[in-house]
N, C-alpha and C. Protein backbone atom coordinates (compact mmCIF):
# COMPACT_ATOMS: atom_id res chain seq x y z
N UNK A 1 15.83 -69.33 39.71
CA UNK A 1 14.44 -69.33 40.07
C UNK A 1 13.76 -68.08 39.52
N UNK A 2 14.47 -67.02 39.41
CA UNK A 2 14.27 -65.27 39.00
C UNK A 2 13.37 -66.04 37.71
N UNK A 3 14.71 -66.87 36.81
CA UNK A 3 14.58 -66.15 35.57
C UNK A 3 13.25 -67.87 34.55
N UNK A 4 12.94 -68.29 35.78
CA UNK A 4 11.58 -69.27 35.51
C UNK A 4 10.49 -68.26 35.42
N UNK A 5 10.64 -67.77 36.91
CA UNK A 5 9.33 -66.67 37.10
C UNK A 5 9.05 -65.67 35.91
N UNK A 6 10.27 -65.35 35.45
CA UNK A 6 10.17 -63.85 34.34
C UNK A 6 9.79 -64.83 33.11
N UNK A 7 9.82 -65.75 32.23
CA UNK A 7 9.84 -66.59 31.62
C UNK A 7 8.10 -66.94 31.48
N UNK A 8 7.62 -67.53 33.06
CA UNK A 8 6.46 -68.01 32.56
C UNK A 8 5.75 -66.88 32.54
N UNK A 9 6.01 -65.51 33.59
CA UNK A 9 4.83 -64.19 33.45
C UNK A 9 4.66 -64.11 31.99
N UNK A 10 6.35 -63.96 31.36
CA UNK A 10 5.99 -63.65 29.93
C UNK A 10 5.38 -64.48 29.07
N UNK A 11 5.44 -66.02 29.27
CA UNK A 11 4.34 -67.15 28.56
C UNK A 11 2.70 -66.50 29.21
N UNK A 12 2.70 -66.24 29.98
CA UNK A 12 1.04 -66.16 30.40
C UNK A 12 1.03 -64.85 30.02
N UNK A 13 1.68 -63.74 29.91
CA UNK A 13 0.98 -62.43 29.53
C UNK A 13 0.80 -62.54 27.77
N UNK A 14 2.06 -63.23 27.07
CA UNK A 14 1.48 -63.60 25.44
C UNK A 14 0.58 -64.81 24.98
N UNK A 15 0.16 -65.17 26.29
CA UNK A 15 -1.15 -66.07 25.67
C UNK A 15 -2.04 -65.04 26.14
N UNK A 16 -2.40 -63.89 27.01
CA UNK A 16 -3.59 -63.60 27.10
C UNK A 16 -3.69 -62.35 26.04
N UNK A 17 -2.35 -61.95 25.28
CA UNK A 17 -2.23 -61.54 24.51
C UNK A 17 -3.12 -62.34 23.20
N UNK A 18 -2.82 -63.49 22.87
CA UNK A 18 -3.03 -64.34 21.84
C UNK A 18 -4.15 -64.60 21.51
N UNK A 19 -4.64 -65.20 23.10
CA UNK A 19 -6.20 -65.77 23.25
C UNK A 19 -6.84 -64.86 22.42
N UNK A 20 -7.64 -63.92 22.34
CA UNK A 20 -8.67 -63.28 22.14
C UNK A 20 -8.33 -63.27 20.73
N UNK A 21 -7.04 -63.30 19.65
CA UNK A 21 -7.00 -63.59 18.46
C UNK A 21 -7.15 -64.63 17.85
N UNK A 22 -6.62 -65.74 18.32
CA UNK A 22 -7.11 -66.91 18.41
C UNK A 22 -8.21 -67.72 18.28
N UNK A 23 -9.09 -67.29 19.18
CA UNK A 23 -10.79 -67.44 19.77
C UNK A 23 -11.64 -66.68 18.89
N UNK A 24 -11.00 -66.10 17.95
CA UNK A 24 -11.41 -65.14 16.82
C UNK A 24 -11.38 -66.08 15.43
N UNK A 25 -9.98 -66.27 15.29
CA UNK A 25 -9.55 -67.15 14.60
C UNK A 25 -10.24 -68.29 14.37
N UNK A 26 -10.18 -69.16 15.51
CA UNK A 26 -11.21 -69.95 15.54
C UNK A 26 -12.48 -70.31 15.35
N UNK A 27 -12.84 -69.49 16.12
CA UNK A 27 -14.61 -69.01 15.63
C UNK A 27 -14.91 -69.13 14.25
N UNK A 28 -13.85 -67.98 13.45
CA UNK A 28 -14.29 -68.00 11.86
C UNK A 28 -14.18 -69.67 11.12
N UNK A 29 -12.73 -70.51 11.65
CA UNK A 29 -12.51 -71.42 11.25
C UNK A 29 -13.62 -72.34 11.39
N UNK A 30 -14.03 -72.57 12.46
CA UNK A 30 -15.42 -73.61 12.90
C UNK A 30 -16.54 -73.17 12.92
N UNK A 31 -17.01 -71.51 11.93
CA UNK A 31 -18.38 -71.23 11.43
C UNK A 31 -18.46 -72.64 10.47
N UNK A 32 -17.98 -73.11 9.29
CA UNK A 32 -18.33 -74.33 8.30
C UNK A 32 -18.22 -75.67 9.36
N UNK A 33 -17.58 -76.28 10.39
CA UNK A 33 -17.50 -76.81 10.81
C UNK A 33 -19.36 -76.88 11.66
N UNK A 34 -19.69 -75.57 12.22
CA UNK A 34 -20.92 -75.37 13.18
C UNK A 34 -21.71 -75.64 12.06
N UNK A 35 -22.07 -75.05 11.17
CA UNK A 35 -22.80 -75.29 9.74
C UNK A 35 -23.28 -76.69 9.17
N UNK A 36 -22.29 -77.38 9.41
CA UNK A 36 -21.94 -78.62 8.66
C UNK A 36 -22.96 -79.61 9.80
N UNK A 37 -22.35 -79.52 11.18
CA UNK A 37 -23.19 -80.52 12.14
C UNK A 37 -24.69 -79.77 12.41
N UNK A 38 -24.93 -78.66 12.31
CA UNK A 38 -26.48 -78.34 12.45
C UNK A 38 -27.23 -78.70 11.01
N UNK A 39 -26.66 -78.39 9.63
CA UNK A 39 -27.28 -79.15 8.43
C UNK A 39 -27.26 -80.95 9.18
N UNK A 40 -26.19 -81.83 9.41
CA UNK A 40 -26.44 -82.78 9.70
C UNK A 40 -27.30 -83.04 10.99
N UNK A 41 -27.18 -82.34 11.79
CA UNK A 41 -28.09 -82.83 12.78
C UNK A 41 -29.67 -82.81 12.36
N UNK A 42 -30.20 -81.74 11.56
CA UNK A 42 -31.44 -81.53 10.71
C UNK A 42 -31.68 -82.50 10.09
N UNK A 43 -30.54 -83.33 9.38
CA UNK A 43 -30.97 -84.18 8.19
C UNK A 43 -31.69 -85.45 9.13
N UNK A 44 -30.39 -85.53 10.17
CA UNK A 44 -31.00 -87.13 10.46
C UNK A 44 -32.40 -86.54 11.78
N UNK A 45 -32.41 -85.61 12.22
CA UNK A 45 -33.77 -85.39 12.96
C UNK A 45 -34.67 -85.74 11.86
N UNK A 46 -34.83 -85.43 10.41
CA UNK A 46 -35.90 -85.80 9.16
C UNK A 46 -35.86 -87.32 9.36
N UNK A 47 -34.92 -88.08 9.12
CA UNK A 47 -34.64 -89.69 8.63
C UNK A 47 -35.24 -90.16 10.17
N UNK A 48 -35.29 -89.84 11.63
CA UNK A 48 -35.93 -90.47 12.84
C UNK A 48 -37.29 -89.93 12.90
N UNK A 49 -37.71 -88.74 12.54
CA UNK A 49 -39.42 -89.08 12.47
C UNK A 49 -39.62 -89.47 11.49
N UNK A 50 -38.94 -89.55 10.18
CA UNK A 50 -39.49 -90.06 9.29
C UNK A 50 -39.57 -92.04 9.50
N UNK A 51 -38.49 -92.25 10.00
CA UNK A 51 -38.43 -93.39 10.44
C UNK A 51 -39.45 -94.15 11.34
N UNK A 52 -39.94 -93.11 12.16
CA UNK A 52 -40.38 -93.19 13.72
C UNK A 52 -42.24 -93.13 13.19
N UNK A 53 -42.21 -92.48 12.29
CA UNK A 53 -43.72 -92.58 11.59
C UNK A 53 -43.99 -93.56 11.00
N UNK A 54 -42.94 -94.13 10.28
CA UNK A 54 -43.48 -95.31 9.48
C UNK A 54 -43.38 -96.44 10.67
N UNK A 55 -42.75 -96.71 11.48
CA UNK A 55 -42.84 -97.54 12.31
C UNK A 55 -44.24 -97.97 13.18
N UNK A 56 -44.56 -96.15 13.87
CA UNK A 56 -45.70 -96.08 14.05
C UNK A 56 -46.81 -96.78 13.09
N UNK A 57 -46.66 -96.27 11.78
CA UNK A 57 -47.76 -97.03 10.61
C UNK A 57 -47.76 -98.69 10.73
N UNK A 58 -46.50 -99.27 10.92
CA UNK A 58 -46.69 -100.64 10.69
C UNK A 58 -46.96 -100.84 11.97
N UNK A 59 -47.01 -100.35 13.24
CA UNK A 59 -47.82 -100.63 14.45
C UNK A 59 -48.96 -100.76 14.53
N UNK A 60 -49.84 -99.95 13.64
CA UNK A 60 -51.27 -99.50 13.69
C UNK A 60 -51.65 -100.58 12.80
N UNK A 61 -51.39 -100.82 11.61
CA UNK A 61 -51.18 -101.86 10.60
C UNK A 61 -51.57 -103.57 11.54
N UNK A 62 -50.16 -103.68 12.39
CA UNK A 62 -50.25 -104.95 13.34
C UNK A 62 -51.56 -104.85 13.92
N UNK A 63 -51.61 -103.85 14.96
CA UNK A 63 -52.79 -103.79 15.97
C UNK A 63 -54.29 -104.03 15.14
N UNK A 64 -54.79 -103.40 13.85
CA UNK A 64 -55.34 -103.55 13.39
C UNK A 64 -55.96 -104.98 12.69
N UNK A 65 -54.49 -106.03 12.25
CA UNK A 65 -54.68 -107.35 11.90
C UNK A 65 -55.07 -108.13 13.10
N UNK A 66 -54.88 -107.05 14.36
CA UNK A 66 -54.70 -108.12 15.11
C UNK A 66 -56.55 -108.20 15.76
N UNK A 67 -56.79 -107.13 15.65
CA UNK A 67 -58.50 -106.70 15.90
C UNK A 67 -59.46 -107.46 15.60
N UNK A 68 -58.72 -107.16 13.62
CA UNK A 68 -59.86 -108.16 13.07
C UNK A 68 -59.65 -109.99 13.30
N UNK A 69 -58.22 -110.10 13.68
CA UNK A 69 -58.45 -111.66 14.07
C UNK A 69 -58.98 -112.39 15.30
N UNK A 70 -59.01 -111.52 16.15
CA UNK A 70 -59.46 -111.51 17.81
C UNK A 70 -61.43 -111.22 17.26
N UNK A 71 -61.53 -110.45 16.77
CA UNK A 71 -63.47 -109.99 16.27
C UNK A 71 -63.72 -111.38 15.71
N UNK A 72 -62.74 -111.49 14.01
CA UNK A 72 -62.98 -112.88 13.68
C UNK A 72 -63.47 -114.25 14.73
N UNK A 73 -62.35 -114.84 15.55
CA UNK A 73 -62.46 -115.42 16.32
C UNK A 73 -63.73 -115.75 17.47
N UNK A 74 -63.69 -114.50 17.84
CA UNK A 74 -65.14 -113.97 18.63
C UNK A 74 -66.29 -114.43 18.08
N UNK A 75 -66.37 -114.02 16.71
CA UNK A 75 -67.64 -114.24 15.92
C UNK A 75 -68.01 -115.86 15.67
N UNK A 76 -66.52 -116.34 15.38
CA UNK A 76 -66.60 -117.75 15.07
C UNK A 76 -66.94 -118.58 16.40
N UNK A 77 -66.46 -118.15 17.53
CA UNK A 77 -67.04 -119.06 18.54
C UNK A 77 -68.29 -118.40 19.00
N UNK A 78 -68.78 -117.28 19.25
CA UNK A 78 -70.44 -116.99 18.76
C UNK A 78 -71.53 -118.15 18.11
N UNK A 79 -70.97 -118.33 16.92
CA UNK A 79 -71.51 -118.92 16.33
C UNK A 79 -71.54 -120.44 16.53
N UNK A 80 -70.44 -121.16 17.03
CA UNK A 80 -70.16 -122.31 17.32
C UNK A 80 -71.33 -122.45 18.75
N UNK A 81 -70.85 -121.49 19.51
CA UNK A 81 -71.97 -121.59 20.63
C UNK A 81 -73.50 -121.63 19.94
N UNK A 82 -73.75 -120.62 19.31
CA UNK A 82 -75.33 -120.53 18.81
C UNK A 82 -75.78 -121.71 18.44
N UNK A 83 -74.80 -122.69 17.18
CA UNK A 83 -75.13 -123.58 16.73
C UNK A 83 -74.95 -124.61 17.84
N UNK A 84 -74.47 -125.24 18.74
CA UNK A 84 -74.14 -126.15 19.59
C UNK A 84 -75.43 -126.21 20.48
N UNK A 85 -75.73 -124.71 20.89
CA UNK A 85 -77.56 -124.26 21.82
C UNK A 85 -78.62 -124.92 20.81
N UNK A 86 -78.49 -124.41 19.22
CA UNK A 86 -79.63 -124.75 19.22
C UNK A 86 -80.19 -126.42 18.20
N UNK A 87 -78.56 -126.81 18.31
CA UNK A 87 -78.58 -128.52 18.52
C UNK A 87 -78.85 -129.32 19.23
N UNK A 88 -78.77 -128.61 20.85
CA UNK A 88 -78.87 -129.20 21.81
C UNK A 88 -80.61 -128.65 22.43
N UNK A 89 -81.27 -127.82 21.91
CA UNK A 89 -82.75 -127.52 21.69
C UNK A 89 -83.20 -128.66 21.13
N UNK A 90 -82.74 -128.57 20.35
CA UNK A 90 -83.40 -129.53 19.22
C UNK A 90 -83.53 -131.19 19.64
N UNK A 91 -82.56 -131.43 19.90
CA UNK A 91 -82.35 -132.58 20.58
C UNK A 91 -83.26 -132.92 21.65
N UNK A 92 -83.70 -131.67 22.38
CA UNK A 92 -84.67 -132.13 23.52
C UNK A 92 -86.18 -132.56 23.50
């Protein structure tokens, strides 16, 4: 049982030995790694507003066809009424 105890102190005192070289180590290793996903995360933040704008455009685009066909419409039964009133004037 002694010689578990002496065993793991010495596993846990050469990792806290290690750690801080390590975590060093590391760091330098996953600067190109950190690099790499903030260039990519930039790129595709460009490609979703860029995306997200043109979408917007063909929204405004729709809403707009859709204005002039609803005004169209409007106008045309306007007129259907006007002419129907003053057929039915006439008639009297």
């Amino acid at each position: 049982m002694d010689k578990k105890y002496v065993i793991g102190a010495a596993v846990a005192v050469g990792a806290l030995v290690l750690v801080p070289g390590l975590a060093a180590a590391l760091s330098r290793a996953g600067e190109p790694l950190k690099r790499a996903a903030l260039k990519t995360g930039a790129v595709a933040w460009d490609e979703f507003r860029r995306a997200g704008a043109e979408a917007y455009e063909h929204m405004e685009d729709l809403a707009a066809e859709f204005r002039a066909e609803v005004e169209a419409h409007q106008s045309e039964a306007a007129a259907a009424e006007t002419a129907a009133s003053s057929t039915g004037s006439d008639a009297s």
